[in-house]
Protein backbone atom coordinates (compact mmCIF):
# COMPACT_ATOMS: atom_id res chain seq x y z
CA UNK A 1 -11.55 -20.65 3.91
CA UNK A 2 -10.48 -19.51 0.69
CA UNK A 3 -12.91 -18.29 -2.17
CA UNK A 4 -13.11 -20.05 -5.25
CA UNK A 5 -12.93 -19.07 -9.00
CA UNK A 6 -16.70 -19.14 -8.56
CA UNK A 7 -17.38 -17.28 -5.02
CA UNK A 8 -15.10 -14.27 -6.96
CA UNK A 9 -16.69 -14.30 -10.45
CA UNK A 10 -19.96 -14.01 -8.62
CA UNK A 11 -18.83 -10.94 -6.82
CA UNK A 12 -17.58 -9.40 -9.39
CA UNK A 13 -20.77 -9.97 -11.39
CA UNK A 14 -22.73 -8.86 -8.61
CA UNK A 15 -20.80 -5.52 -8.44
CA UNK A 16 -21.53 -5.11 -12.34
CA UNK A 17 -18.15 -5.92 -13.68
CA UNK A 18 -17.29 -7.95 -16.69
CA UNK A 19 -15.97 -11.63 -16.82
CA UNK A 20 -13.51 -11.29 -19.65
CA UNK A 21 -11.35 -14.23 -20.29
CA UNK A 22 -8.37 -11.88 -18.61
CA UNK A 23 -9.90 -11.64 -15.53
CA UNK A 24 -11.06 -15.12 -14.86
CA UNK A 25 -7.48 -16.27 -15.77
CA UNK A 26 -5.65 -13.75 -13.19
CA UNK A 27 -8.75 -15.30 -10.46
CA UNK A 28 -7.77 -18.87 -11.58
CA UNK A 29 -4.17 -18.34 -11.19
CA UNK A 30 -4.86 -16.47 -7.63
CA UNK A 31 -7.31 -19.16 -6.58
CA UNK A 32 -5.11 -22.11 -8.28
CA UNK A 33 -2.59 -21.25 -5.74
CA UNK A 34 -1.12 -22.17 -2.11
CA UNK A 35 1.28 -19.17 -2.45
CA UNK A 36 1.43 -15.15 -2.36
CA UNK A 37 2.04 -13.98 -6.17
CA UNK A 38 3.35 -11.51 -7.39
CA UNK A 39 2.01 -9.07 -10.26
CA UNK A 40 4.66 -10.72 -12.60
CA UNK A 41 4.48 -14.23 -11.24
CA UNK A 42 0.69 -14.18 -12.15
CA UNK A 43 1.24 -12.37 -15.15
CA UNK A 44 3.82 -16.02 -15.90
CA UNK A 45 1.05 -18.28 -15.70
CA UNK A 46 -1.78 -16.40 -17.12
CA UNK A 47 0.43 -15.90 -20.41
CA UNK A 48 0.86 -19.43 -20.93
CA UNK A 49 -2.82 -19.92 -21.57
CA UNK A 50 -3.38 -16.38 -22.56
CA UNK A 51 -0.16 -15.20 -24.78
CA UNK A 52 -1.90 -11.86 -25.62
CA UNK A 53 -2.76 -10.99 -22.32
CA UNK A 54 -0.67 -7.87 -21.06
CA UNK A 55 1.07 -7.15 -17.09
CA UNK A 56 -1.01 -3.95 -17.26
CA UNK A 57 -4.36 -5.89 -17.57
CA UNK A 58 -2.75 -8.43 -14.48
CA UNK A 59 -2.04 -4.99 -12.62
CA UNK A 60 -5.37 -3.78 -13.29
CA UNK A 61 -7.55 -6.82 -12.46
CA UNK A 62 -5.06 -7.40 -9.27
CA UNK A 63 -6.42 -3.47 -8.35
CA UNK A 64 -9.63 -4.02 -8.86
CA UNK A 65 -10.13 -7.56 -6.68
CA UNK A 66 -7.94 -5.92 -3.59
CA UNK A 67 -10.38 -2.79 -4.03
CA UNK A 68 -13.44 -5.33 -3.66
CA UNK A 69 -11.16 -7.47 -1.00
CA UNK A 70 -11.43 -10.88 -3.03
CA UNK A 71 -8.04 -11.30 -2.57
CA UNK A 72 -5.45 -10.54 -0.01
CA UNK A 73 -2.64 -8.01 -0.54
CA UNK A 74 0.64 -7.91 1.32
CA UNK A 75 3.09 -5.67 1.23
CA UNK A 76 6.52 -6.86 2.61
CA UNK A 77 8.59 -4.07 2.71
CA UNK A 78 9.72 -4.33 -1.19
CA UNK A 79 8.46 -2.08 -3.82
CA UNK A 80 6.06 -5.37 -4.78
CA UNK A 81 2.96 -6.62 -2.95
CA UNK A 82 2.05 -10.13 -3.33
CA UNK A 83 -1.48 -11.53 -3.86
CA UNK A 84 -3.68 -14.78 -2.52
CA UNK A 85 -7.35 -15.33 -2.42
CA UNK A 86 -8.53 -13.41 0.29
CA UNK A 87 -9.87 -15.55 3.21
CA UNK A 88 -13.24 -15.17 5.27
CA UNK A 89 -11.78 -14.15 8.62
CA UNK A 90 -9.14 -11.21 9.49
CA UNK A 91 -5.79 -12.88 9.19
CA UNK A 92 -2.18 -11.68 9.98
CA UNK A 93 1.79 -12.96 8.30
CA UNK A 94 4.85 -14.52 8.90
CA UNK A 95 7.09 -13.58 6.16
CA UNK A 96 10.60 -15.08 5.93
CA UNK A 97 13.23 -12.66 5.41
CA UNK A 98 15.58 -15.30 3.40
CA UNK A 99 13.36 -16.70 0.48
CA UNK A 100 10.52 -14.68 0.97
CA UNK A 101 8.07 -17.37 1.77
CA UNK A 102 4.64 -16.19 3.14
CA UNK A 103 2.41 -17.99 5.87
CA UNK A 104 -1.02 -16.30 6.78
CA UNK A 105 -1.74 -17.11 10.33
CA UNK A 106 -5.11 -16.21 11.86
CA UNK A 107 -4.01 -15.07 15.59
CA UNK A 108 -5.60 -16.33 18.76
CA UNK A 109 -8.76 -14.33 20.66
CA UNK A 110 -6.46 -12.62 22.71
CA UNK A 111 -3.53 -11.80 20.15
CA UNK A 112 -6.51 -10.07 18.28
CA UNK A 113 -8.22 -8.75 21.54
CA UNK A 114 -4.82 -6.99 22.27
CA UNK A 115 -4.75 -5.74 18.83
CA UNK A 116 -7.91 -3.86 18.91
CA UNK A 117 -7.34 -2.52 22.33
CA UNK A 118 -3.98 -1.27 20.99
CA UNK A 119 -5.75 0.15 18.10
CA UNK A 120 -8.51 2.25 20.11
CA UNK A 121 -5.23 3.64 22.15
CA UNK A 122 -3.31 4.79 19.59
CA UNK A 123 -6.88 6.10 18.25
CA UNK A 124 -7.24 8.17 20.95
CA UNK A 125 -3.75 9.07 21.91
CA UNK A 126 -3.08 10.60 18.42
CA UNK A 127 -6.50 11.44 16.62
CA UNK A 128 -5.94 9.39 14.21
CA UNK A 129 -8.93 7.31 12.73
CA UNK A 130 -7.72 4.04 12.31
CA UNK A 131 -9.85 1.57 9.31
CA UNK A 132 -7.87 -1.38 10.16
CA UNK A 133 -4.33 -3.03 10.90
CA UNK A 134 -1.97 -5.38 9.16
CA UNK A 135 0.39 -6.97 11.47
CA UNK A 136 3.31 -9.22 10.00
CA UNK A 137 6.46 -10.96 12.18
CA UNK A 138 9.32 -11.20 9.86
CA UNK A 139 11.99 -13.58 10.42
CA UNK A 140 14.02 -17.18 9.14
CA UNK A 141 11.70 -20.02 8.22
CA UNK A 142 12.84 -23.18 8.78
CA UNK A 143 14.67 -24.19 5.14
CA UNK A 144 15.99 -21.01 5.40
CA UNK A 145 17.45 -21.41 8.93
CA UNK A 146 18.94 -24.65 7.98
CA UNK A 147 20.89 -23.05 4.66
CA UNK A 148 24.50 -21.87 5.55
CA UNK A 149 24.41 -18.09 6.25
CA UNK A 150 26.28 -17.23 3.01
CA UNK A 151 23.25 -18.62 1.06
CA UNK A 152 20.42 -16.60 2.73
């Protein structure tokens, strides 16, 4: 379930932060939306309602929820990670390689069961304290399989 404009300005309330008219507009365009953002896609439709506002202040808010995990980050390989309210449960991606579309996925009990066992062997196997996982399948979704291959 997603969080709403409210469940996140109550968090960040509770953890003594500020609810500037910035920061509630960077949560409403998060919350406001079915997709992954970007920094400068957010920074788009904050600006329309806030003309003053400035992409450092979108960077900075972005940092700060991902920090207190009200939203999801994903990084797909680029140089820029893509945002969407954060969800209740530990989900995982698809991410098509063509358009760049994002679907979160939560994955099956055993999908995750094989995860965790995988991450408690590579644990021990290299020494390495693991804090979590991100797993994402890349590949073709379906528009993008349909296109002629000179357009993806």
């Amino acid at each position: 379930m997603k969080p709403s404009d409210r469940n996140i300005t109550t968090a960040l309330r509770r953890h003594g932060y500020k609810l500037t008219p910035q920061r509630c507009a960077v949560v409403h365009a998060i919350t406001s939306s079915q997709d992954h953002l970007t920094p400068t896609a957010i920074f788009e439709k904050v600006s329309q309602n806030h003309p003053g506002i400035g992409l450092v202040t979108v960077y900075r808010t972005l940092k700060l929820l991902a920090e207190l995990e009200l939203i999801c980050e994903l990084h797909t390989g680029g140089n820029c990670p893509s945002y969407t309210a954060g969800t209740s449960h530990h989900h995982h991606h698809l991410v098509c390689s063509g358009c760049g579309k994002v679907v979160d996925f939560a994955s099956p009990r055993l999908i995750e069961h094989n995860v965790v066992e995988l991450e408690g062997r590579l644990s021990r196997e290299s020494g390495f304290r693991i804090d979590d996982h991100l797993l994402e399948f890349t590949g073709l979704c379906q528009l993008c399989q349909k296109a002629p291959a000179s357009s993806v």
